[in-house]
PDB file of N, CA and C in Angstrom:
ATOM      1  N   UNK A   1     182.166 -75.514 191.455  1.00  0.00           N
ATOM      2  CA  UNK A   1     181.079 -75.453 190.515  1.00  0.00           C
ATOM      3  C   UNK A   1     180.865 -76.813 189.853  1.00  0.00           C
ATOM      4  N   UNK A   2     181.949 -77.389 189.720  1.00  0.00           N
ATOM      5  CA  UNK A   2     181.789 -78.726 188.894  1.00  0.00           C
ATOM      6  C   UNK A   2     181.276 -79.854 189.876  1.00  0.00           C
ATOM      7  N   UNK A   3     181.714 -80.228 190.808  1.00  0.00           N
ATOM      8  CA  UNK A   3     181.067 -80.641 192.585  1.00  0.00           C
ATOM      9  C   UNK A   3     179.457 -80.400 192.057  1.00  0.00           C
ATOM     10  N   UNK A   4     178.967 -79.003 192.408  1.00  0.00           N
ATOM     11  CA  UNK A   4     177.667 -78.740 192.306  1.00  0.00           C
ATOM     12  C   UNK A   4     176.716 -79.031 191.004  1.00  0.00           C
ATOM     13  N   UNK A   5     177.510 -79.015 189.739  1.00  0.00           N
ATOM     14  CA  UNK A   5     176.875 -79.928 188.437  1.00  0.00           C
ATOM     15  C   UNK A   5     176.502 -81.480 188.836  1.00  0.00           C
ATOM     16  N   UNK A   6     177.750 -81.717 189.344  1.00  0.00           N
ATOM     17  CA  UNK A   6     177.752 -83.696 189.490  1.00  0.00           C
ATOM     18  C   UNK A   6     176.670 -83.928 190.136  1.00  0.00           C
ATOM     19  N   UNK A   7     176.513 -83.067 191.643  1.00  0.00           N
ATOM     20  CA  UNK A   7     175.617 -83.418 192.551  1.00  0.00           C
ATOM     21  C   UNK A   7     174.100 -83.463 191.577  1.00  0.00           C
ATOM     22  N   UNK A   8     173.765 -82.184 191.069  1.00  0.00           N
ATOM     23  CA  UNK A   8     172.564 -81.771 190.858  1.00  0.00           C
ATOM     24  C   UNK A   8     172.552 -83.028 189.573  1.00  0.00           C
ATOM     25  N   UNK A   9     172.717 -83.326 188.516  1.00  0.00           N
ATOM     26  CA  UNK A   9     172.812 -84.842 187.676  1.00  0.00           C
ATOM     27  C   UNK A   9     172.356 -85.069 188.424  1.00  0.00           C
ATOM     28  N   UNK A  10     173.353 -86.276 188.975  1.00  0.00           N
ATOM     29  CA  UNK A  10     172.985 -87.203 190.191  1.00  0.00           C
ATOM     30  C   UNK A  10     171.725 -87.157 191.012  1.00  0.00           C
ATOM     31  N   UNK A  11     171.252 -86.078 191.604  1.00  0.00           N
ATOM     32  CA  UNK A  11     169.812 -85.743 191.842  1.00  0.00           C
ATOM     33  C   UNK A  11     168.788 -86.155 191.283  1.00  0.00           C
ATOM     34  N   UNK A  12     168.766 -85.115 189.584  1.00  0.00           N
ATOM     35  CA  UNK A  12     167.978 -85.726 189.361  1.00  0.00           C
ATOM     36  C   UNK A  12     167.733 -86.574 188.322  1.00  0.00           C
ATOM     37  N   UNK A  13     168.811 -87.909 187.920  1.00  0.00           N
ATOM     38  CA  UNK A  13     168.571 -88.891 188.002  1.00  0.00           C
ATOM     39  C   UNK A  13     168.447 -90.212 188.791  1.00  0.00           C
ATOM     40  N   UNK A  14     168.517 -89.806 190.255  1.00  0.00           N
ATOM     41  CA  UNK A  14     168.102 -90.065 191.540  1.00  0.00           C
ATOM     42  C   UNK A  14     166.131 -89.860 191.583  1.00  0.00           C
ATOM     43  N   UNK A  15     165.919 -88.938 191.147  1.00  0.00           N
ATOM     44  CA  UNK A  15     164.355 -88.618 190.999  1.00  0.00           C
ATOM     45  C   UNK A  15     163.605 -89.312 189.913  1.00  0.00           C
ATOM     46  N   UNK A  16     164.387 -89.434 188.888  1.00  0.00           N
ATOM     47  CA  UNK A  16     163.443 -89.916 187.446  1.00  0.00           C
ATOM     48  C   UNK A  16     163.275 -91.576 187.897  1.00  0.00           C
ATOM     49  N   UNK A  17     164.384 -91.980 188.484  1.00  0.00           N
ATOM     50  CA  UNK A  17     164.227 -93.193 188.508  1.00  0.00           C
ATOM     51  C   UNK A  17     163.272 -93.614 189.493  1.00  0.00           C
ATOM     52  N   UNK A  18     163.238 -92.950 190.935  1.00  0.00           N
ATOM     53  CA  UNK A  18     162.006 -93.240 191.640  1.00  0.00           C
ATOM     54  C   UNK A  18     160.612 -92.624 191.192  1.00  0.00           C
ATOM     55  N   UNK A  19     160.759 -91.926 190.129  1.00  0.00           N
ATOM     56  CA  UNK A  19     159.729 -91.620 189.581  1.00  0.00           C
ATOM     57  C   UNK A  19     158.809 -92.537 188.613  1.00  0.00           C
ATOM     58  N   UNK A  20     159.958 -93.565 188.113  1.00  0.00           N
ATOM     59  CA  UNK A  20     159.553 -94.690 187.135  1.00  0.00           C
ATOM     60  C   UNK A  20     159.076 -95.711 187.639  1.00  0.00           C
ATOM     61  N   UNK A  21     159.385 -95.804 189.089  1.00  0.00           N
ATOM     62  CA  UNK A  21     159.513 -96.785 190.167  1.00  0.00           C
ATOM     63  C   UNK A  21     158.065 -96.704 190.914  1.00  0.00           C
ATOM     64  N   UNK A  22     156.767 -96.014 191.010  1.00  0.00           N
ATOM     65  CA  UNK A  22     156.181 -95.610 191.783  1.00  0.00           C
ATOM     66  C   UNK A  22     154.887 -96.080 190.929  1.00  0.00           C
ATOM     67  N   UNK A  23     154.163 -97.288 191.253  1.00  0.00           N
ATOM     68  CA  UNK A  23     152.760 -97.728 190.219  1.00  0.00           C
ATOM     69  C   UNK A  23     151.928 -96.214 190.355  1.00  0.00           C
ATOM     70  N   UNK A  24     150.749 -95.813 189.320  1.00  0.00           N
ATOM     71  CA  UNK A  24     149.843 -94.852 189.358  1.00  0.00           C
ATOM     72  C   UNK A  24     148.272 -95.592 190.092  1.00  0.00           C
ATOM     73  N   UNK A  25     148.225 -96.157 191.295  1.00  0.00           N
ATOM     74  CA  UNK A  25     147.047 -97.053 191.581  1.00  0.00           C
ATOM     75  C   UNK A  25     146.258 -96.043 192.209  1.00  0.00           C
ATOM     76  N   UNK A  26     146.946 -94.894 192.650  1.00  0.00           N
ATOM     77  CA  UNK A  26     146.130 -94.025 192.592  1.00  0.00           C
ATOM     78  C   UNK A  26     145.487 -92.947 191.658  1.00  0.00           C
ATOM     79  N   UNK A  27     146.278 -92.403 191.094  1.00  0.00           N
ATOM     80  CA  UNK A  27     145.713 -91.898 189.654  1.00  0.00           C
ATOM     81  C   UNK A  27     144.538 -93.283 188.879  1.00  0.00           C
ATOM     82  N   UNK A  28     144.833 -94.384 188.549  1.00  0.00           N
ATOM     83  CA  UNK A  28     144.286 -95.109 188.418  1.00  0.00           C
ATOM     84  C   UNK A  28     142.678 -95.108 188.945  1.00  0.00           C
ATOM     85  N   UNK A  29     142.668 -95.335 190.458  1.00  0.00           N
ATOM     86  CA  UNK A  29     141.686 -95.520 191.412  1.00  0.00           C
ATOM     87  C   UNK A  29     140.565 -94.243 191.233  1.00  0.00           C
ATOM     88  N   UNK A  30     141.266 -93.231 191.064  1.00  0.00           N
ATOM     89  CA  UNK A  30     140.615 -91.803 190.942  1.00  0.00           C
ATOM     90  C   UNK A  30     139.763 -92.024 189.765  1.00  0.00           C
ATOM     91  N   UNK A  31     140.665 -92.295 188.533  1.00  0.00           N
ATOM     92  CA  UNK A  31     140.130 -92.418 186.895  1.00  0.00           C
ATOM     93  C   UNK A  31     138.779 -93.143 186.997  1.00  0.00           C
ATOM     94  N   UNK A  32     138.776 -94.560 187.605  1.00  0.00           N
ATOM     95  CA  UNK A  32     138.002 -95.319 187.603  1.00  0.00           C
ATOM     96  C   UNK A  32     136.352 -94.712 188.505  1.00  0.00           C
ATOM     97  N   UNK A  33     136.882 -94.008 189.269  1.00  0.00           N
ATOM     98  CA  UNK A  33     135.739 -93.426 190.272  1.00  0.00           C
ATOM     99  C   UNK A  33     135.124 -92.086 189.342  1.00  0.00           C
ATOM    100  N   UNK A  34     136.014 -91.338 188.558  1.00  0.00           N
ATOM    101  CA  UNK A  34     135.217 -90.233 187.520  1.00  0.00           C
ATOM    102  C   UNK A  34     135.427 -88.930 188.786  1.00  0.00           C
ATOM    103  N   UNK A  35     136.289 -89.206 189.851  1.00  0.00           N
ATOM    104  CA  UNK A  35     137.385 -87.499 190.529  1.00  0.00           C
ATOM    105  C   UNK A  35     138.119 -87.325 189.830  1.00  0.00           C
ATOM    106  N   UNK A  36     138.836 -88.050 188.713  1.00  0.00           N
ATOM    107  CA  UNK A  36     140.147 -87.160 188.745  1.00  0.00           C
ATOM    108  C   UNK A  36     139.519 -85.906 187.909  1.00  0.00           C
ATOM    109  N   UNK A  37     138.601 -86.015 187.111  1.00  0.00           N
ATOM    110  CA  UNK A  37     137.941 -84.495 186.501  1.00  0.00           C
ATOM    111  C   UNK A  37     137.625 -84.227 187.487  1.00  0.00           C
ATOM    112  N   UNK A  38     137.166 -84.082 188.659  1.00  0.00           N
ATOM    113  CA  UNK A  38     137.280 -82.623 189.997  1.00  0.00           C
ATOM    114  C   UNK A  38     138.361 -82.112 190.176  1.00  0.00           C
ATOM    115  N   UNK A  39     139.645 -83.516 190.186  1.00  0.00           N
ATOM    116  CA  UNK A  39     141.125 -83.058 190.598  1.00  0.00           C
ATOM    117  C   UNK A  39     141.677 -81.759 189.405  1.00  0.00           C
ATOM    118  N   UNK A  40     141.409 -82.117 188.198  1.00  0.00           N
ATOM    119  CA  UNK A  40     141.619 -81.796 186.926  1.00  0.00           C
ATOM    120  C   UNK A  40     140.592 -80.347 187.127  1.00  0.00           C
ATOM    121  N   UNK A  41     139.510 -79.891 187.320  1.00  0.00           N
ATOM    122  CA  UNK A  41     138.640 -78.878 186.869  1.00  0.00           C
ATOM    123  C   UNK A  41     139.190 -77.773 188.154  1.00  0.00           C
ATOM    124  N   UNK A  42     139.803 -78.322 189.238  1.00  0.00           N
ATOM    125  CA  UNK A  42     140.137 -77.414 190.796  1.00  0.00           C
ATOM    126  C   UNK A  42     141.705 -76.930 190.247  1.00  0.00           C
ATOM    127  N   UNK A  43     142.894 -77.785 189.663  1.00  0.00           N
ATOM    128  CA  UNK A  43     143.210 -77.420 189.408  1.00  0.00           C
ATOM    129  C   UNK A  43     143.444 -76.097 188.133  1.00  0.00           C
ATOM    130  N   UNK A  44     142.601 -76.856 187.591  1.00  0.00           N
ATOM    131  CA  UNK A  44     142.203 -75.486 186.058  1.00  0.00           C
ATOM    132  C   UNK A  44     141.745 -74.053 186.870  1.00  0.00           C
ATOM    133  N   UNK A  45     141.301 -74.234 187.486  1.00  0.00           N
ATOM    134  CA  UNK A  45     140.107 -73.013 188.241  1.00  0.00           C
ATOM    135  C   UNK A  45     140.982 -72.078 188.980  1.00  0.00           C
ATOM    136  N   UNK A  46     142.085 -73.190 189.955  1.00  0.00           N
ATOM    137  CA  UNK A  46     143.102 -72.609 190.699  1.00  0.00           C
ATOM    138  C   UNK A  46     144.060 -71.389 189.439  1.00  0.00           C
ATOM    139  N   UNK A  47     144.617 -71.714 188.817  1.00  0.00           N
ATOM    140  CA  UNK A  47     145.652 -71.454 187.113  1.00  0.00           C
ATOM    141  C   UNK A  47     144.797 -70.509 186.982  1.00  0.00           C
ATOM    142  N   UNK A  48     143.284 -70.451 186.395  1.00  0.00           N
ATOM    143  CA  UNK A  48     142.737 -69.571 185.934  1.00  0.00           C
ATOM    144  C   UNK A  48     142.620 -68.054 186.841  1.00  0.00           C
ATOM    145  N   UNK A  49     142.128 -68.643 188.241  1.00  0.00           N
ATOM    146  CA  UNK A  49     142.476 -67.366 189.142  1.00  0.00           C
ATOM    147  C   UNK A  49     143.109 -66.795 189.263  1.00  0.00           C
ATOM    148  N   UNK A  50     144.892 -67.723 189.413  1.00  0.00           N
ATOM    149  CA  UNK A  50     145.728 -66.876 189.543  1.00  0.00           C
ATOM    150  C   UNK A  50     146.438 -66.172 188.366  1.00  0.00           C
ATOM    151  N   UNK A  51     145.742 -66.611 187.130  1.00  0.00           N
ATOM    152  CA  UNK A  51     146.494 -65.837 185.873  1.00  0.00           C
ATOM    153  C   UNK A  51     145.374 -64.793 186.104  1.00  0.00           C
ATOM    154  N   UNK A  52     144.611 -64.574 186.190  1.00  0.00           N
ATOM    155  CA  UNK A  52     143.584 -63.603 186.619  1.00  0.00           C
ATOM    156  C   UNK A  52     143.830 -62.304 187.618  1.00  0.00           C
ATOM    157  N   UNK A  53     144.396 -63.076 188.681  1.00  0.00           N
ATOM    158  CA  UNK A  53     144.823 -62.022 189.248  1.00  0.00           C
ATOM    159  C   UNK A  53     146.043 -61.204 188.968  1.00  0.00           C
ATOM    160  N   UNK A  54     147.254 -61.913 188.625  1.00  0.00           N
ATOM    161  CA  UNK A  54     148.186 -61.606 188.300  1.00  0.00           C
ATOM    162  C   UNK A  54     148.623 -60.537 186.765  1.00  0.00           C
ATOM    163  N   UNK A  55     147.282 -60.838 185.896  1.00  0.00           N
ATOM    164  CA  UNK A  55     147.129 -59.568 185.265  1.00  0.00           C
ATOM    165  C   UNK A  55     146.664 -58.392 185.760  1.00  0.00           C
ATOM    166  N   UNK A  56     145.630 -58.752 186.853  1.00  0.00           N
ATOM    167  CA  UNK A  56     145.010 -57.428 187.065  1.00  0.00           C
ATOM    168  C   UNK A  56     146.103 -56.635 188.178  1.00  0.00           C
ATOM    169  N   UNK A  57     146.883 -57.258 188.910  1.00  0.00           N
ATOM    170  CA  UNK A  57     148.021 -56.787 189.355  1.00  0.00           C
ATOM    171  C   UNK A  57     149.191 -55.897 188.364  1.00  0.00           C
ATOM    172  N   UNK A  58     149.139 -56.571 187.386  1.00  0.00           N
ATOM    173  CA  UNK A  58     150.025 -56.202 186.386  1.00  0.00           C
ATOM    174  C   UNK A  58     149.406 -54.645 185.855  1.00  0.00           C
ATOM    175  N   UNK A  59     148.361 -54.615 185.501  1.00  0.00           N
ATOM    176  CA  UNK A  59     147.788 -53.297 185.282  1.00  0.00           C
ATOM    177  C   UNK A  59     147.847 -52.419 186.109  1.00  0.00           C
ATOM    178  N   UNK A  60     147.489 -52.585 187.259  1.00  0.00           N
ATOM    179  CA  UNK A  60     147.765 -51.533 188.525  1.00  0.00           C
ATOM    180  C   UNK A  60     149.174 -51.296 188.473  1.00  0.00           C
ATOM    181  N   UNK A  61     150.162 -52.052 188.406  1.00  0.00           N
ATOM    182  CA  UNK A  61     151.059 -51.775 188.387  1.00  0.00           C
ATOM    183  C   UNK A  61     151.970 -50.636 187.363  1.00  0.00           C
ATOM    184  N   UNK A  62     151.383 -50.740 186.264  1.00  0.00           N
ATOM    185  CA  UNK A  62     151.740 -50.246 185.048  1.00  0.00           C
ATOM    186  C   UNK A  62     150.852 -49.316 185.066  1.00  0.00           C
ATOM    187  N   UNK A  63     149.602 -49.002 185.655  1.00  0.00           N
ATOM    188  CA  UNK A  63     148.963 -47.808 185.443  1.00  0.00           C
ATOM    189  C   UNK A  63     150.013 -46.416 187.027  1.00  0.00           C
ATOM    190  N   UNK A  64     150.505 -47.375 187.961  1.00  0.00           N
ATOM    191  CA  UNK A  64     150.950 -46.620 188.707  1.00  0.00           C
ATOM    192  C   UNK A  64     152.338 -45.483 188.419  1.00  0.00           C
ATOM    193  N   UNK A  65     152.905 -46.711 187.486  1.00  0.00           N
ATOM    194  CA  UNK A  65     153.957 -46.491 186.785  1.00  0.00           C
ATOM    195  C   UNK A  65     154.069 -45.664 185.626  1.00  0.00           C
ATOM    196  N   UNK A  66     152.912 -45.685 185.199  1.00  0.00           N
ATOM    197  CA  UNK A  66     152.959 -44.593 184.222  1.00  0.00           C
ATOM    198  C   UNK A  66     152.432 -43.283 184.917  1.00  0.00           C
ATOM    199  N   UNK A  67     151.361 -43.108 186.196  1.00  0.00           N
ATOM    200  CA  UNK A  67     151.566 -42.206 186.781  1.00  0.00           C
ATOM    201  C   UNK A  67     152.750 -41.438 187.433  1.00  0.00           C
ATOM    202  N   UNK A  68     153.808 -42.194 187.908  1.00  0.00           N
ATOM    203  CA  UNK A  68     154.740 -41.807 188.510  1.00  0.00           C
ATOM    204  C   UNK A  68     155.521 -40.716 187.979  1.00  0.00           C
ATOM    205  N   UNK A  69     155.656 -41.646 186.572  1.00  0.00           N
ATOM    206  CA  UNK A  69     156.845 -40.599 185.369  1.00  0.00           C
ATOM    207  C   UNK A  69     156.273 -39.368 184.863  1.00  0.00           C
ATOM    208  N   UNK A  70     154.842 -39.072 185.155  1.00  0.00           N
ATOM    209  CA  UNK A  70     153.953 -37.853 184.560  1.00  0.00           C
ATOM    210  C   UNK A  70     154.159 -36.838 185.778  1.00  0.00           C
ATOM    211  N   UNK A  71     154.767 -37.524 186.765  1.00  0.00           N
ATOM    212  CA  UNK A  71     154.667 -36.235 188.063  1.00  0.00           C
ATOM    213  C   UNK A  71     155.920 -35.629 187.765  1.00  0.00           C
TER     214      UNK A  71
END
């Protein structure tokens, strides 16, 4: 278990640092062109759907469930 702590550290400060390491010339490039609000509004839209669906799942679910226990 202690093996598997060290490793996972080590990971991910293995990640932060190539993370610090990596210019944004693309984020940048995007900003400057006026996509990254498409990138930004597709992702929102994506989030919104799926919290969307995932309630209305949730209701079916809980309406099934409360049928079940009435039988």
């Amino acid at each position: 278990m202690k093996n598997f702590r060290m490793l996972a550290l080590f990971t991910l400060m293995a990640i932060s640092q190539i993370a610090k390491a990596q210019p944004a010339e693309m984020a940048d490039t995007m900003r400057s062109n006026g996509k990254i609000y498409v990138v930004v509004g597709v992702v929102t839209l994506i989030f919104v759907v799926l919290f969307t669906y995932l309630m209305l799942l949730d209701r079916r679910l809980s309406a099934l469930e409360k049928n079940d226990k009435t039988s």
